[in-house]
N, C-alpha and C. Protein backbone atom coordinates (compact mmCIF):
# COMPACT_ATOMS: atom_id res chain seq x y z
N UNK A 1 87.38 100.12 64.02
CA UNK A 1 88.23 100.75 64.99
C UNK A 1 87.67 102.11 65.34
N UNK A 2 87.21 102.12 66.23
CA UNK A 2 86.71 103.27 67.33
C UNK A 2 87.64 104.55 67.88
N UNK A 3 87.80 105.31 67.73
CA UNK A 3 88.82 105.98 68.34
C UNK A 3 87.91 106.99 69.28
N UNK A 4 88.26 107.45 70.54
CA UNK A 4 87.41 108.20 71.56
C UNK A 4 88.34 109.52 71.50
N UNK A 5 87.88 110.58 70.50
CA UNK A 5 88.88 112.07 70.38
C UNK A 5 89.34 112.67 71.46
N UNK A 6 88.32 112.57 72.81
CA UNK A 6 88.00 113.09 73.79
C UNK A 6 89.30 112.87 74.92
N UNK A 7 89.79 111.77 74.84
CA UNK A 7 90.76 111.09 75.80
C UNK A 7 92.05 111.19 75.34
N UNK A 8 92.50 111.30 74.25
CA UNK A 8 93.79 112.01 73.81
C UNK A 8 94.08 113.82 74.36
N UNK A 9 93.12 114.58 74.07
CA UNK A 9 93.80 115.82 74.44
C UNK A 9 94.33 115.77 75.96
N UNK A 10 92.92 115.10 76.64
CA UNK A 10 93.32 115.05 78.22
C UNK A 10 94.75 114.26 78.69
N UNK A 11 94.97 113.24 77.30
CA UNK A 11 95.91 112.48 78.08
C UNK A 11 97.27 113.75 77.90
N UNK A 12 97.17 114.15 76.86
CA UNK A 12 98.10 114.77 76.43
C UNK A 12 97.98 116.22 77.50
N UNK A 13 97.32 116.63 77.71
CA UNK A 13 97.41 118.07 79.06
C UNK A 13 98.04 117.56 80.19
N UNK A 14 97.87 116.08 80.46
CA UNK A 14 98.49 115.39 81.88
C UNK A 14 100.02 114.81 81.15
N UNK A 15 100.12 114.61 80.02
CA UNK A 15 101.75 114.90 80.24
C UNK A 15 102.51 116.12 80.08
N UNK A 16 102.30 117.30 79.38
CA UNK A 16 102.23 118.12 79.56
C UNK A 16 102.75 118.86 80.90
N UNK A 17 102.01 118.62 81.94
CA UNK A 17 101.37 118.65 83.30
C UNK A 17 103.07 118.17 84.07
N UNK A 18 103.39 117.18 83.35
CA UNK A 18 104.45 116.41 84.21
C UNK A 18 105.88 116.95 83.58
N UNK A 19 106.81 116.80 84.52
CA UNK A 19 108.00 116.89 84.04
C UNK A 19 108.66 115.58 83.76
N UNK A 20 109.76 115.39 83.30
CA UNK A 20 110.70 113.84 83.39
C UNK A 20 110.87 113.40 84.20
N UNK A 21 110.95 112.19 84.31
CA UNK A 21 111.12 111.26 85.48
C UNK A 21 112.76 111.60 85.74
N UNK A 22 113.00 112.11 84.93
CA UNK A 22 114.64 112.32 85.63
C UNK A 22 115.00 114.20 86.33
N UNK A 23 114.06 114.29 86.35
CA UNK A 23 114.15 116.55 86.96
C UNK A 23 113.97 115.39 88.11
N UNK A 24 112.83 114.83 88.51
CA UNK A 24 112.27 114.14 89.90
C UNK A 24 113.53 113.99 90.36
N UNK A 25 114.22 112.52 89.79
CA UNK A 25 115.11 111.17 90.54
C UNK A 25 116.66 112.81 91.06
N UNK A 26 116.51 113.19 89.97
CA UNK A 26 117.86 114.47 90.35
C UNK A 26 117.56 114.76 91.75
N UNK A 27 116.44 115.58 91.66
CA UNK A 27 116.05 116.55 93.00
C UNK A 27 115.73 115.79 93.82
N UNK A 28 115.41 114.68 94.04
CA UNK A 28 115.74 113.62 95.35
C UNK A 28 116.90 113.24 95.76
N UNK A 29 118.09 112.82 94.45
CA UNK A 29 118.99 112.85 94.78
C UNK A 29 119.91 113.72 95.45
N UNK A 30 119.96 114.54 94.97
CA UNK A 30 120.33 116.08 95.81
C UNK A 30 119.64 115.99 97.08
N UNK A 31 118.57 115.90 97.29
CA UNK A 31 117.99 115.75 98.72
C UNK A 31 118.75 114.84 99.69
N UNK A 32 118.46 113.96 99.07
CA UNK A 32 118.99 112.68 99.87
C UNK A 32 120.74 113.15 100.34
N UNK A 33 121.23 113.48 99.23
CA UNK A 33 123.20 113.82 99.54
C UNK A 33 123.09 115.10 100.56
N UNK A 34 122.16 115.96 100.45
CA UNK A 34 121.92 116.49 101.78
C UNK A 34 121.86 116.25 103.23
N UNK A 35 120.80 115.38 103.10
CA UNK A 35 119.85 115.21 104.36
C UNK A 35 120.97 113.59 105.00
N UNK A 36 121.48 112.91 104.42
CA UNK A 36 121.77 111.91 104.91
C UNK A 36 122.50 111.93 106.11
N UNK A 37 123.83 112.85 106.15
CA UNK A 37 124.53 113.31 107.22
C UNK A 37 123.90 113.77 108.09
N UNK A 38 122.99 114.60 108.32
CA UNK A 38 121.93 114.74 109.45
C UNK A 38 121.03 114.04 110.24
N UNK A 39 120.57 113.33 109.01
CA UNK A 39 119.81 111.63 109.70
C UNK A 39 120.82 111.18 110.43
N UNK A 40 121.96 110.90 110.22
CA UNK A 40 122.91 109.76 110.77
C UNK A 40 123.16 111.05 112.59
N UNK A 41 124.05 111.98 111.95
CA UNK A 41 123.72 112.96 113.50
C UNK A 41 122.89 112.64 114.33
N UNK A 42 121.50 113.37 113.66
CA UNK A 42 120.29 113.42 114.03
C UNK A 42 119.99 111.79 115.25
N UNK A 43 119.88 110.98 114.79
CA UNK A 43 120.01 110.09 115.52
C UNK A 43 121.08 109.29 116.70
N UNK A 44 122.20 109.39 115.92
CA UNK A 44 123.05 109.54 117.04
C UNK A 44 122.78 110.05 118.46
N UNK A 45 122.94 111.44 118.22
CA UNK A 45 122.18 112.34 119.20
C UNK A 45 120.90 112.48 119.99
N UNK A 46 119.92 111.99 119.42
CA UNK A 46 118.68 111.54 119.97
C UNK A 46 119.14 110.30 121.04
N UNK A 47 120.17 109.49 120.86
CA UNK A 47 120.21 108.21 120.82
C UNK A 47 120.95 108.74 122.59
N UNK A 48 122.06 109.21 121.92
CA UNK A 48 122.78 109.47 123.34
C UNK A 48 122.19 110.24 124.36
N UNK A 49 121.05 111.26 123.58
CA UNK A 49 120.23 112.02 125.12
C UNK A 49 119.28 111.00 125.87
N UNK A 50 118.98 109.90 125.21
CA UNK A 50 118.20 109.31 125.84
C UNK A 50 118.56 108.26 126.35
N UNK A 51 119.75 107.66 126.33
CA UNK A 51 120.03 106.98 126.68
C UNK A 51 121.49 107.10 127.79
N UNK A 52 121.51 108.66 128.46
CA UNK A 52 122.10 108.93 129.35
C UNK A 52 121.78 108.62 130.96
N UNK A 53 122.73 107.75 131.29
CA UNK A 53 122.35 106.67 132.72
C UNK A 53 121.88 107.90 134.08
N UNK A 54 121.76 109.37 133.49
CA UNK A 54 121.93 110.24 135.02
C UNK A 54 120.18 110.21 136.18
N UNK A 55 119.20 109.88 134.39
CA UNK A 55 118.12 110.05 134.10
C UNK A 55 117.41 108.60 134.23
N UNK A 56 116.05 108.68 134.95
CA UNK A 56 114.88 107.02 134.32
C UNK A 56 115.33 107.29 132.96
N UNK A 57 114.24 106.34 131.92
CA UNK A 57 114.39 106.41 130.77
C UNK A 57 112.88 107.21 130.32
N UNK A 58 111.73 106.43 131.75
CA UNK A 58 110.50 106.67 131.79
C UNK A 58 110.11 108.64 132.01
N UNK A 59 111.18 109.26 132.09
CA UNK A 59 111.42 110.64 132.99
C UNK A 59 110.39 111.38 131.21
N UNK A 60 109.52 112.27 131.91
CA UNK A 60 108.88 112.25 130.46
C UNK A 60 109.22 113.70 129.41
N UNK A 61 110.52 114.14 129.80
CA UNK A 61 111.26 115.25 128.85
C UNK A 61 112.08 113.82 127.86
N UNK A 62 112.07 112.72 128.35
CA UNK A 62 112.66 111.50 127.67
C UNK A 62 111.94 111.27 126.68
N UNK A 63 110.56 110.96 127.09
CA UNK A 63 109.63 110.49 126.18
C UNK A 63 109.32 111.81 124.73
N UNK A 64 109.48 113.04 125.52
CA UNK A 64 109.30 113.69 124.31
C UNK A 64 110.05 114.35 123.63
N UNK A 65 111.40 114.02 123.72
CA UNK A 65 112.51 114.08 123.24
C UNK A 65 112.62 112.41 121.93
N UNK A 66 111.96 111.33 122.43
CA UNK A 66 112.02 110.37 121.75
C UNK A 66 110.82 110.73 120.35
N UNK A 67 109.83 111.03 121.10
CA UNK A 67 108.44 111.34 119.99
C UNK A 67 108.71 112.45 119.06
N UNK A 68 109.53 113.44 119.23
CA UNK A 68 110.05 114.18 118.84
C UNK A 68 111.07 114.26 117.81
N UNK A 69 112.04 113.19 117.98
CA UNK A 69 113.29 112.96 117.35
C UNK A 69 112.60 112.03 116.10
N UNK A 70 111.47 111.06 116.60
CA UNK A 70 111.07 109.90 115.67
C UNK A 70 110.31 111.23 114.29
N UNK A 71 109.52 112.07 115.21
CA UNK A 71 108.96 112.89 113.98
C UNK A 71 110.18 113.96 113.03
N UNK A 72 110.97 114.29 113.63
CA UNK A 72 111.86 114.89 112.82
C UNK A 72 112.38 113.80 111.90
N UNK A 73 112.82 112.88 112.83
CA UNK A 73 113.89 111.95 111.45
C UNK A 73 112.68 111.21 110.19
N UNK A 74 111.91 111.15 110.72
CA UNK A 74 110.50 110.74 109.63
C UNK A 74 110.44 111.81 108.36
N UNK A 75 110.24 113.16 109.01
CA UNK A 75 110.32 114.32 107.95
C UNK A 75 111.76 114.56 107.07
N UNK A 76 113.05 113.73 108.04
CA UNK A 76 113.90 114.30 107.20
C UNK A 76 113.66 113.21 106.13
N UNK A 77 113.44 111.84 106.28
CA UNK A 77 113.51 110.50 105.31
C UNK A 77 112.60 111.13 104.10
N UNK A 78 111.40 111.56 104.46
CA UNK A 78 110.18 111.83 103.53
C UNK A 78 110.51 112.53 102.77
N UNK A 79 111.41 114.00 102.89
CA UNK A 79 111.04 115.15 102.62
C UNK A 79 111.93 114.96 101.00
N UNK A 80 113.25 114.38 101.06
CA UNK A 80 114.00 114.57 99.14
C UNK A 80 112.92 113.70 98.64
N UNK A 81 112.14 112.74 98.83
CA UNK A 81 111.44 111.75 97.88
C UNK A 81 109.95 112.81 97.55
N UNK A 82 109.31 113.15 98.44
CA UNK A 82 108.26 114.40 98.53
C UNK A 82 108.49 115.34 97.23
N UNK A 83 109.79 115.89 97.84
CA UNK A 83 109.94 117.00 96.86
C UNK A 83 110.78 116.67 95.56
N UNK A 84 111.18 115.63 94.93
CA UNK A 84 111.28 114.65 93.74
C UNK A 84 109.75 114.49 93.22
N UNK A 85 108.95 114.04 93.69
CA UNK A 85 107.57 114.08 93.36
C UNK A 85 107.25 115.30 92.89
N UNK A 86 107.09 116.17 93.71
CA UNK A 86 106.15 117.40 93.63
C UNK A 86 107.23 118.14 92.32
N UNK A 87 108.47 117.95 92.68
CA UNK A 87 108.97 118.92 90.89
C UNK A 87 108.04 118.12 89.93
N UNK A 88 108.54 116.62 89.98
CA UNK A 88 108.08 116.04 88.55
C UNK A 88 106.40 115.93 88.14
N UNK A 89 105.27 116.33 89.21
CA UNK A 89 104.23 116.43 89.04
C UNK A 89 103.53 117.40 89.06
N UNK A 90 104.61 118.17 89.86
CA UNK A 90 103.76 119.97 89.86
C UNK A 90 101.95 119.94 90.09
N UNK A 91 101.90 119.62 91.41
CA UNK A 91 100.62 119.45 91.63
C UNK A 91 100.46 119.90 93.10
N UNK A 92 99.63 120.52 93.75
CA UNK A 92 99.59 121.63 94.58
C UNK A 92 99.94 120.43 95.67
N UNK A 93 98.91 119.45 96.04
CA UNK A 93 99.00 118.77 97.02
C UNK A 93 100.48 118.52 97.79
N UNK A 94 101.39 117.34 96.58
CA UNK A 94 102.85 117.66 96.64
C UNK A 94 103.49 118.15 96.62
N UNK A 95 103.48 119.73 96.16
CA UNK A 95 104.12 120.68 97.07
C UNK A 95 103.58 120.80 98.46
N UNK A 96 102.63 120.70 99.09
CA UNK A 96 101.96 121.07 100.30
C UNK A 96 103.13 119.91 101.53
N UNK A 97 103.08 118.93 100.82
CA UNK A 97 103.19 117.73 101.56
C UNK A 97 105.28 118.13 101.68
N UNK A 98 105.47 118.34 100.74
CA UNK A 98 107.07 118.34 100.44
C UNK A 98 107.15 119.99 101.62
N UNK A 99 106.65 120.91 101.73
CA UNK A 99 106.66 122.07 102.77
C UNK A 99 107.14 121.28 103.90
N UNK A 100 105.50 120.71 104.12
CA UNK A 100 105.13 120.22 105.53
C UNK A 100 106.43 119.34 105.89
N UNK A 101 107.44 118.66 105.46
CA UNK A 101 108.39 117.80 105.97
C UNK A 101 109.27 118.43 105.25
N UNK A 102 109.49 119.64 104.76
CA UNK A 102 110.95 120.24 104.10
C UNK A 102 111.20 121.18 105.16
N UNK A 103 110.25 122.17 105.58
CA UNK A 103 110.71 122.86 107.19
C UNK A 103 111.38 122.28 107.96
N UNK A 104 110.26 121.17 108.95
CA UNK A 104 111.71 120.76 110.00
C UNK A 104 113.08 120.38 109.23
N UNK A 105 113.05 119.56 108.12
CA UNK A 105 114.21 118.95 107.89
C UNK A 105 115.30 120.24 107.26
N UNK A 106 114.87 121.25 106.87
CA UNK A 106 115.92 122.49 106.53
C UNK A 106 116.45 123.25 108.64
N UNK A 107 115.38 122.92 109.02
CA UNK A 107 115.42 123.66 110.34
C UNK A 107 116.76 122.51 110.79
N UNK A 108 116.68 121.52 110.97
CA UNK A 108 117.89 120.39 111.56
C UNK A 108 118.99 120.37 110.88
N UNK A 109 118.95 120.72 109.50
CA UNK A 109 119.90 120.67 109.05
C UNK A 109 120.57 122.28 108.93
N UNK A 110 119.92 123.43 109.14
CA UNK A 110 120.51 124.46 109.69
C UNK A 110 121.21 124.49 110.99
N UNK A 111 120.42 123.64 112.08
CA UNK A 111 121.37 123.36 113.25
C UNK A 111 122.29 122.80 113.49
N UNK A 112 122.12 121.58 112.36
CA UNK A 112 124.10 120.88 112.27
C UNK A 112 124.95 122.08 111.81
N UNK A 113 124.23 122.60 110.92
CA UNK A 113 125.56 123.61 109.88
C UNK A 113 126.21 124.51 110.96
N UNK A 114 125.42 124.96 111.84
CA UNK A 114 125.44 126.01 112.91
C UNK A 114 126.38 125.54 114.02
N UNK A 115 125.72 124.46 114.06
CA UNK A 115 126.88 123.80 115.60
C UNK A 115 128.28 123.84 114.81
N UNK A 116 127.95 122.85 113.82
CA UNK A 116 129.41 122.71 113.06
C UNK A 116 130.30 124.14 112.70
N UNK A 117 129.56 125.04 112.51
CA UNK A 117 130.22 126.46 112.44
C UNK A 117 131.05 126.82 113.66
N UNK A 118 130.25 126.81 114.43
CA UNK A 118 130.47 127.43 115.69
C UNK A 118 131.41 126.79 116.70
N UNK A 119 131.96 125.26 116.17
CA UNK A 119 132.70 124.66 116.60
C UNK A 119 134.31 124.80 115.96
N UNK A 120 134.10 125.34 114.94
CA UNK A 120 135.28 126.09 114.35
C UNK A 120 136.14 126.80 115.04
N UNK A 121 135.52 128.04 115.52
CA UNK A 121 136.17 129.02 115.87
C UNK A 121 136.47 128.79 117.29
């Protein structure tokens, strides 16, 4: 029986390296109980600007209102699973990636909070 000394410390620095699979599944979850109400908005709303009879459909503030809405609601889906990753791996990339789709989706979901504020008073 062979033992290779060399491949234990490393394995052991890469868990180390990681947090629990349950810091992750939390902080997605929390994401997700966030972001869900906004997705559902979020689309709604996309849904009804573009599909208002005053307008073609072809009219091309349409089209980039559609390309637009598809990339936000993409970032909001990505962004709790992203940043579930990047806690539990702490690795530069996944934070990079969890940024890149946690902006817009904090930016949309500041604008529901806002409308919804402002519809208060």
């Amino acid at each position: 029986m062979t033992e290779n000394p060399s491949l234990t410390p490393a394995h052991g620095d890469r868990v180390q390296q990681e947090r629990s699979q349950l810091a992750g599944t939390v902080v997605a979850l929390v994401g997700w109980a966030v972001v869900v109400v906004p997705i559902i908005l979020m689309s709604v709303l996309i849904f009804a600007a573009v599909m208002e009879p005053s307008q073609s459909l072809a009219a091309p503030a349409r089209v980039a209102l559609i390309f637009a809405g598809a990339v936000l609601l993409f970032c909001m889906i990505a962004a709790p699973h992203l940043l579930g990753q990047a806690v539990r791996f702490k690795e530069k990339a996944m934070w990079r990636a969890a940024l890149i789709t946690g902006i817009p989706t904090v930016c949309v979901v500041l604008y529901f909070v806002f409308r919804w504020l402002s519809n208060l008073g």
